[in-house]
C-alpha atoms as a PDB file:
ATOM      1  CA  UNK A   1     170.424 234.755  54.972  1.00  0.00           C
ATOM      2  CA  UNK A   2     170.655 230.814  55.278  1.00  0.00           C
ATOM      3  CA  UNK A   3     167.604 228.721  56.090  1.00  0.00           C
ATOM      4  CA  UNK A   4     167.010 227.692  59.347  1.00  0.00           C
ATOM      5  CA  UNK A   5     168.330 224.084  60.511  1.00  0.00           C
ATOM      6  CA  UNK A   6     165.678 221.619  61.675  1.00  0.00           C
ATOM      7  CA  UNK A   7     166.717 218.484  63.929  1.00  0.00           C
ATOM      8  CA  UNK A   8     164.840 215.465  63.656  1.00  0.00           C
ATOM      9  CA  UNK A   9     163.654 213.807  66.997  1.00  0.00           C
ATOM     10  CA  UNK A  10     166.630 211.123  66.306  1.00  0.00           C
ATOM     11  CA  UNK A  11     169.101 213.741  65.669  1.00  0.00           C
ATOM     12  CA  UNK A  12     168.247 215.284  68.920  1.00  0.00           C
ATOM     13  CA  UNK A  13     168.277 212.250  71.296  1.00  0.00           C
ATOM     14  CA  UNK A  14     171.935 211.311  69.656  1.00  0.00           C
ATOM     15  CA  UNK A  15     172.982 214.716  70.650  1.00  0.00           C
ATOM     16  CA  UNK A  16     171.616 214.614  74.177  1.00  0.00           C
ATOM     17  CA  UNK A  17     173.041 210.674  74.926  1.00  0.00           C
ATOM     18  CA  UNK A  18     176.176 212.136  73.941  1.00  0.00           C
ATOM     19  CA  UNK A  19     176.027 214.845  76.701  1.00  0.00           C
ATOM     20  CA  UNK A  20     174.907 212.459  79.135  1.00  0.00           C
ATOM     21  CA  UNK A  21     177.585 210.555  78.621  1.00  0.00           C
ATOM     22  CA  UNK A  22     180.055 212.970  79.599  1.00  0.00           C
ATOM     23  CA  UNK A  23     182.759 211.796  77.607  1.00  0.00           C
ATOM     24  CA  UNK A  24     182.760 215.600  75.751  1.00  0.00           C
ATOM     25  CA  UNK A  25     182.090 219.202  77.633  1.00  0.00           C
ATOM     26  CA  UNK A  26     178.687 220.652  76.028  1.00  0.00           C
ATOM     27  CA  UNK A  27     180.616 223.632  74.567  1.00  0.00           C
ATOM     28  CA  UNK A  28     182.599 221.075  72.971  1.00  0.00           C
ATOM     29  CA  UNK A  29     179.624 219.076  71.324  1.00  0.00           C
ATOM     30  CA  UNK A  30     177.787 222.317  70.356  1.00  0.00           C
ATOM     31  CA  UNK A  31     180.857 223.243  68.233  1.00  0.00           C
ATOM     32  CA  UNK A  32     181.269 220.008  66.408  1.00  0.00           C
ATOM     33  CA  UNK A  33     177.289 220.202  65.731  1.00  0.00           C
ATOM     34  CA  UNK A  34     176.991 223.796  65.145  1.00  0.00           C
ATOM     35  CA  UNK A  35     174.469 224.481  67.967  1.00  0.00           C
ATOM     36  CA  UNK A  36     174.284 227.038  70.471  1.00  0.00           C
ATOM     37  CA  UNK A  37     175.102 225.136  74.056  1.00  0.00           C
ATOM     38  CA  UNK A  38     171.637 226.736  75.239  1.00  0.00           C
ATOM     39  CA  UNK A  39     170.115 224.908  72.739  1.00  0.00           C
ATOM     40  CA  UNK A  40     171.453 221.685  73.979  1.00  0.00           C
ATOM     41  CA  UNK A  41     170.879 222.566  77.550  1.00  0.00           C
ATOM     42  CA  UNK A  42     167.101 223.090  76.530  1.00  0.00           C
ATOM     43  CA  UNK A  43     166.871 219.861  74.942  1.00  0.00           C
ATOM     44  CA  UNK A  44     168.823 218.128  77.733  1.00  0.00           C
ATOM     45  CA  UNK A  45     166.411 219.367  80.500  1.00  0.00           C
ATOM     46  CA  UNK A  46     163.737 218.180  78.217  1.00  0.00           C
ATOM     47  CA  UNK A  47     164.732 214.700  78.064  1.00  0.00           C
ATOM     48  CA  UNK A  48     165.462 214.633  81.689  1.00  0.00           C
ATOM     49  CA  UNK A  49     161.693 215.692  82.463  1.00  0.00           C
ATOM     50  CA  UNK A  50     160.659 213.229  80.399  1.00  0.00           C
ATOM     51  CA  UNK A  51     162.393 210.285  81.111  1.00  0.00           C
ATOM     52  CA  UNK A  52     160.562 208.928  83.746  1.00  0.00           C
ATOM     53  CA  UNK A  53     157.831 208.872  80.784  1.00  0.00           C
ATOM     54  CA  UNK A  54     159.549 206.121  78.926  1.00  0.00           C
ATOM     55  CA  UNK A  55     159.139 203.244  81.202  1.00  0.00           C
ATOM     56  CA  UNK A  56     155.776 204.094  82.067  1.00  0.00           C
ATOM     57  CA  UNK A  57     153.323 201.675  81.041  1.00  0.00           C
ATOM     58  CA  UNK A  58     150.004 204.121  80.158  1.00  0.00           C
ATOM     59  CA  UNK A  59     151.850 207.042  79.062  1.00  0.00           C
ATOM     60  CA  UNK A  60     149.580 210.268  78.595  1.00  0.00           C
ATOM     61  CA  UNK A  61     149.608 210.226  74.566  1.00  0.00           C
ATOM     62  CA  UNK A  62     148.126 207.215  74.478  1.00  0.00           C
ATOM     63  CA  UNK A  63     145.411 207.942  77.638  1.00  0.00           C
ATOM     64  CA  UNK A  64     144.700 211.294  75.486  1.00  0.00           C
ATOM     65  CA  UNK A  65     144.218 209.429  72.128  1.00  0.00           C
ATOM     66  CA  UNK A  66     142.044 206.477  73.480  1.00  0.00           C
ATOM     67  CA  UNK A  67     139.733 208.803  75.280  1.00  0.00           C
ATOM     68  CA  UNK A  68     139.407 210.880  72.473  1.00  0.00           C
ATOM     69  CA  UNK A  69     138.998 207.659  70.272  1.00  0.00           C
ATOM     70  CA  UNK A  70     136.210 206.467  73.045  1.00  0.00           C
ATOM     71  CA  UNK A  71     134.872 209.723  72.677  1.00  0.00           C
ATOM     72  CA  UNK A  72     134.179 209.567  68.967  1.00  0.00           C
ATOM     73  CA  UNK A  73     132.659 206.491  68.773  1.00  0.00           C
ATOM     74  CA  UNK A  74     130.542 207.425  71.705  1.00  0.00           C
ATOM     75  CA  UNK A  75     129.215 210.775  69.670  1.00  0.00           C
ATOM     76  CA  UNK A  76     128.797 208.375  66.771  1.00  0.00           C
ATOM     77  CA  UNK A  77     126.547 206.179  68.173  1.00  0.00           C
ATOM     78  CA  UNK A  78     124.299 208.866  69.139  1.00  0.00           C
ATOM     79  CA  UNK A  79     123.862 210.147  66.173  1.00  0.00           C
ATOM     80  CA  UNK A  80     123.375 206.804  64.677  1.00  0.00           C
ATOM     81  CA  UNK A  81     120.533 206.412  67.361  1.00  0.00           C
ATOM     82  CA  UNK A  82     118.971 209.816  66.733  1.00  0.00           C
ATOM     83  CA  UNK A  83     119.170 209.153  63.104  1.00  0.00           C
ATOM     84  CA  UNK A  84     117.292 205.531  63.212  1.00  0.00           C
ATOM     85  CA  UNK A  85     114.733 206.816  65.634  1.00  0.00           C
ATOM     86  CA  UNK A  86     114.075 209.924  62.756  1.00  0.00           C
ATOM     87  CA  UNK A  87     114.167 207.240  59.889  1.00  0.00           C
ATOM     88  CA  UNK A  88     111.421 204.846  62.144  1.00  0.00           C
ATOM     89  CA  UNK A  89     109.765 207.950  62.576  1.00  0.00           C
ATOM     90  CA  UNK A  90     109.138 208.935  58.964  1.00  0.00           C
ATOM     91  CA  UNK A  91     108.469 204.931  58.155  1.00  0.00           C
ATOM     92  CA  UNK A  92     105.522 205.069  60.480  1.00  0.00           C
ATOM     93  CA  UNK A  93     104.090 208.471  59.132  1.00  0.00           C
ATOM     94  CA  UNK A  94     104.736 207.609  55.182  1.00  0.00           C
ATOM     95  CA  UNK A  95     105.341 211.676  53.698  1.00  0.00           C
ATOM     96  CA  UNK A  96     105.242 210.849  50.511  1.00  0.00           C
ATOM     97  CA  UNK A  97     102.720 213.050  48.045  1.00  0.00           C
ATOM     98  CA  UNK A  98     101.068 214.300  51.353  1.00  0.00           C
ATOM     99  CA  UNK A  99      98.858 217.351  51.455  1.00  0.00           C
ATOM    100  CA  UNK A 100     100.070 220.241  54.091  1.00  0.00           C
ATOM    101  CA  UNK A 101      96.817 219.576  55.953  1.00  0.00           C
ATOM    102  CA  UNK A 102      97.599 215.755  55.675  1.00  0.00           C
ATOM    103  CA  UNK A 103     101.356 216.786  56.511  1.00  0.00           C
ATOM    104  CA  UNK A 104     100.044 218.748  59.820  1.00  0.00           C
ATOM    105  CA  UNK A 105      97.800 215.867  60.913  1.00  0.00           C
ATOM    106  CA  UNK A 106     100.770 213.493  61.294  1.00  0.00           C
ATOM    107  CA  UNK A 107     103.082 215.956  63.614  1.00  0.00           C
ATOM    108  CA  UNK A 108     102.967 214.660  66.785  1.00  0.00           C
ATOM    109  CA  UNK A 109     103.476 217.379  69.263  1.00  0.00           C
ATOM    110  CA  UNK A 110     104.017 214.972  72.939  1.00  0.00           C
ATOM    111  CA  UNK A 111     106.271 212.904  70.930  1.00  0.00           C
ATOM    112  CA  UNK A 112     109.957 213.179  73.208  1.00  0.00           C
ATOM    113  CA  UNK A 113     112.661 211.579  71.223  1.00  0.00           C
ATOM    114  CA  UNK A 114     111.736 213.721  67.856  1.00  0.00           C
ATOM    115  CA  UNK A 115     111.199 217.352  68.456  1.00  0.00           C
ATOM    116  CA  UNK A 116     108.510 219.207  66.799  1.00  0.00           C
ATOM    117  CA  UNK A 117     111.265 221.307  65.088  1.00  0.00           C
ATOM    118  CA  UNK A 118     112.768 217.656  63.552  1.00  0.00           C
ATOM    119  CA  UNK A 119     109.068 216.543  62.691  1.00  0.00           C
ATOM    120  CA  UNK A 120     108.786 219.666  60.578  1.00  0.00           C
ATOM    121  CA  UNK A 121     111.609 219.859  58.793  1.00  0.00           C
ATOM    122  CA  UNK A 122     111.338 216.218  57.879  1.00  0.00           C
ATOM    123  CA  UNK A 123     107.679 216.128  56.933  1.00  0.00           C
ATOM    124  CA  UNK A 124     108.831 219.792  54.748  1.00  0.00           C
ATOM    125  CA  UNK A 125     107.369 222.252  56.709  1.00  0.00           C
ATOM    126  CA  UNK A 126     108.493 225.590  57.900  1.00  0.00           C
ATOM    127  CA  UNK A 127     108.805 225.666  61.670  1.00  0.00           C
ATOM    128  CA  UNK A 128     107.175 228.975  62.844  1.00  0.00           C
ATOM    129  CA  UNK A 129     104.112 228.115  60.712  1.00  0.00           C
ATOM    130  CA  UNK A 130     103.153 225.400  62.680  1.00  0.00           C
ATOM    131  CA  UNK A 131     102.333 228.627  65.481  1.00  0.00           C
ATOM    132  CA  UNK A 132     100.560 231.117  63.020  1.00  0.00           C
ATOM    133  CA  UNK A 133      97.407 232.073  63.264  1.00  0.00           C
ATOM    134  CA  UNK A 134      95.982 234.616  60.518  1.00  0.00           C
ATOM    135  CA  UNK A 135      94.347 237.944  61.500  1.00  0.00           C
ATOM    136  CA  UNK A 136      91.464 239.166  59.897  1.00  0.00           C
ATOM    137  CA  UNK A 137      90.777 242.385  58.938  1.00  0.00           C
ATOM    138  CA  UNK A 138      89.402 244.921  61.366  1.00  0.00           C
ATOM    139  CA  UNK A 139      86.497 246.975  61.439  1.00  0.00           C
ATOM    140  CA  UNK A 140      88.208 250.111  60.794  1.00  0.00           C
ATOM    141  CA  UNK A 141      90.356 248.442  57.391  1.00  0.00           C
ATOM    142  CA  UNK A 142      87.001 247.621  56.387  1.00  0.00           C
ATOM    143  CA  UNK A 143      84.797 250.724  56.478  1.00  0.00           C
ATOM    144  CA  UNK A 144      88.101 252.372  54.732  1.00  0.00           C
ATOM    145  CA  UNK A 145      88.060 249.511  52.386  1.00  0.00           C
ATOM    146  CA  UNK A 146      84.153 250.132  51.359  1.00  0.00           C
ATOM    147  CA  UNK A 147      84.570 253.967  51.253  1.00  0.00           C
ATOM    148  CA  UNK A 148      87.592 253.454  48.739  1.00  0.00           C
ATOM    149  CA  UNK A 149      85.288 251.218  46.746  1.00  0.00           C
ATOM    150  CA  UNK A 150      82.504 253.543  46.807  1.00  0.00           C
ATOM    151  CA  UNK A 151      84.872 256.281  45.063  1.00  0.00           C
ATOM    152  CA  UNK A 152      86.202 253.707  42.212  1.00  0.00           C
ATOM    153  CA  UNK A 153      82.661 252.525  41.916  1.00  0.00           C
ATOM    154  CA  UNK A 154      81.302 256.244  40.949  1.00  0.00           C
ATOM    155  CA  UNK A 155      84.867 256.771  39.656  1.00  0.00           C
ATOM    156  CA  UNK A 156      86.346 254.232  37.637  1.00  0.00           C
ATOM    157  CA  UNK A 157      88.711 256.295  36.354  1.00  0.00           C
ATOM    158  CA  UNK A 158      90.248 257.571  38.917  1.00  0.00           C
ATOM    159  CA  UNK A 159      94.017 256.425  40.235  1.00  0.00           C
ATOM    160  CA  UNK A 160      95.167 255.901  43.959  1.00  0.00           C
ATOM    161  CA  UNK A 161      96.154 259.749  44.290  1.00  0.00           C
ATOM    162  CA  UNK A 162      92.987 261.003  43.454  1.00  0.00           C
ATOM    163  CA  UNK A 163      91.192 258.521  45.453  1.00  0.00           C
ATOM    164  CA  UNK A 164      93.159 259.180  48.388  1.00  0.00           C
ATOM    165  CA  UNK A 165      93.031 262.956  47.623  1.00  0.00           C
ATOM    166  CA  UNK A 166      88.690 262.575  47.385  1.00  0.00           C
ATOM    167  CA  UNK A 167      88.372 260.864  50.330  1.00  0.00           C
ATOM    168  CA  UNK A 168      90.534 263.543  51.681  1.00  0.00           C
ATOM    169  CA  UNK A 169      88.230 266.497  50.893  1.00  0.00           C
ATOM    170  CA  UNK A 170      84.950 264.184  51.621  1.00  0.00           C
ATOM    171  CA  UNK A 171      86.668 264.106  55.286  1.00  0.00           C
ATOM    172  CA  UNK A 172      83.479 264.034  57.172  1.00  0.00           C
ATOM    173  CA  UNK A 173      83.372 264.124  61.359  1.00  0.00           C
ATOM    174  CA  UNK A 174      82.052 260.490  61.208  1.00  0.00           C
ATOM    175  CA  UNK A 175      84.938 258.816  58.330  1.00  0.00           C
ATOM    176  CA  UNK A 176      88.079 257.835  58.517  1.00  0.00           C
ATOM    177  CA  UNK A 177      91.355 259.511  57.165  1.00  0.00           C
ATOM    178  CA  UNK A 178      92.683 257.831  53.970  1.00  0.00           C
ATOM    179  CA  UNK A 179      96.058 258.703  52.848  1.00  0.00           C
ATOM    180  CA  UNK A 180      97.939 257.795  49.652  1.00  0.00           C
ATOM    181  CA  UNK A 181      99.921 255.001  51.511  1.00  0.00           C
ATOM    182  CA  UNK A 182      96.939 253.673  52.916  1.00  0.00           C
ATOM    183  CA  UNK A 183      95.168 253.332  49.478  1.00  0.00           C
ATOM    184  CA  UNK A 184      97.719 251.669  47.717  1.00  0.00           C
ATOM    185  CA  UNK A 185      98.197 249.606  50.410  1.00  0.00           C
ATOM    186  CA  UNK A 186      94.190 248.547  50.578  1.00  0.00           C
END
C-alpha cells in the first residue's frame, strides 16, 4: 500500500491561488495534482476563513506567543524572588555545623515570606517533628513493666514465653494481664 502524500504549506497555497483564479475547474486541478476535489475544497474554505488574518496587524499567534512569553518571565521572576528571600534567609541564620536544638532555636515561626515548612527543610529538619511531643509511659506499662522484672529478677533464666506464661498463672484479682505480645514488646 503506498505511503501517504504530505503537502507542504507552499504546496497548498499554490494549489488554492490556482483555484481562485478560475482559469481551471477544481475537478480539473485535482486530476493534474492527484487530489481528491474535497480535499481542495477543504483547503480552499480554509484559506478563505483565514484571509482576513493576513493583513491584520496583531494576528492571534503572535498575541498567544507574547502572552505566554510575558507569562514566563513573569513566573520566573517569582521564583527568582522566592529564591533570594530563602538564600537572605539562610545568610542571616548561618546552618552550618548547627546542633538540632541550635537548628530549632533559629526557626522562626511568624516569619510570612518563608514558611515554617521552607525553614525546615532548609535548616535539615523533618517537618512533622517540629509538632511532636513524646509520651511517657503510663501507669499501667509500668506496674506491667516492674512485675516482668520481678519474674527475670527471681528468674534469670527464663525466656519471654515463660515469663508471659508465669505472670499468667500468678494472675491475681489486683495485677494486670501480660501476654506474650505484650512481653516482648516491654
Amino acid at each position: 500500500m503506498p505511503k501517504r502524500r504530505r503537502f507542504t504549506a507552499s504546496q497548498k497555497a499554490a494549489i488554492v491561488l490556482e483555484v481562485l483564479k478560475e482559469e481551471k475547474t477544481i475537478a480539473q486541478i485535482a486530476s493534474e495534482n492527484s487530489i481528491h476535489p474535497n480535499q481542495i475544497y477543504k483547503w480552499k474554505t480554509q484559506a478563505l476563513e483565514n484571509f482576513a488574518g493576513l493583513f491584520e496587524e496583531d494576528r492571534k499567534g503572535e498575541k498567544a506567543q507574547t502572552a505566554a512569553h510575558e507569562k514566563q518571565i513573569t513566573e520566573l521572576y517569582t521564583e527568582i524572588g522566592k529564591l533570594s528571600t530563602q538564600l537572605n534567609w539562610l545568610k542571616k541564620n548561618q546552618v552550618c555545623l548547627l546542633s538540632r536544638t541550635e537548628r530549632l532555636t533559629m526557626l522562626e515561626k511568624d516569619n510570612t515570606e518563608v514558611s515554617l515548612k521552607t525553614q525546615a527543610a532548609l535548616l535539615g529538619l523533618s517537618y512533622s517533628s517540629l509538632f511532636y511531643q513524646p509520651v511517657g509511659p503510663t501507669e499501667r506499662e509500668l506496674s506491667i513493666k516492674r512485675r516482668i522484672d520481678e519474674v527475670y529478677t527471681a528468674w534469670p533464666f527464663y525466656g519471654s514465653r515463660h515469663i508471659a506464661a508465669f505472670c499468667y498463672w500468678m494472675n491475681s484479682p489486683n495485677s494486670e494481664y501480660v501476654c506474650l505480645k505484650r512481653c516482648n514488646n516491654l
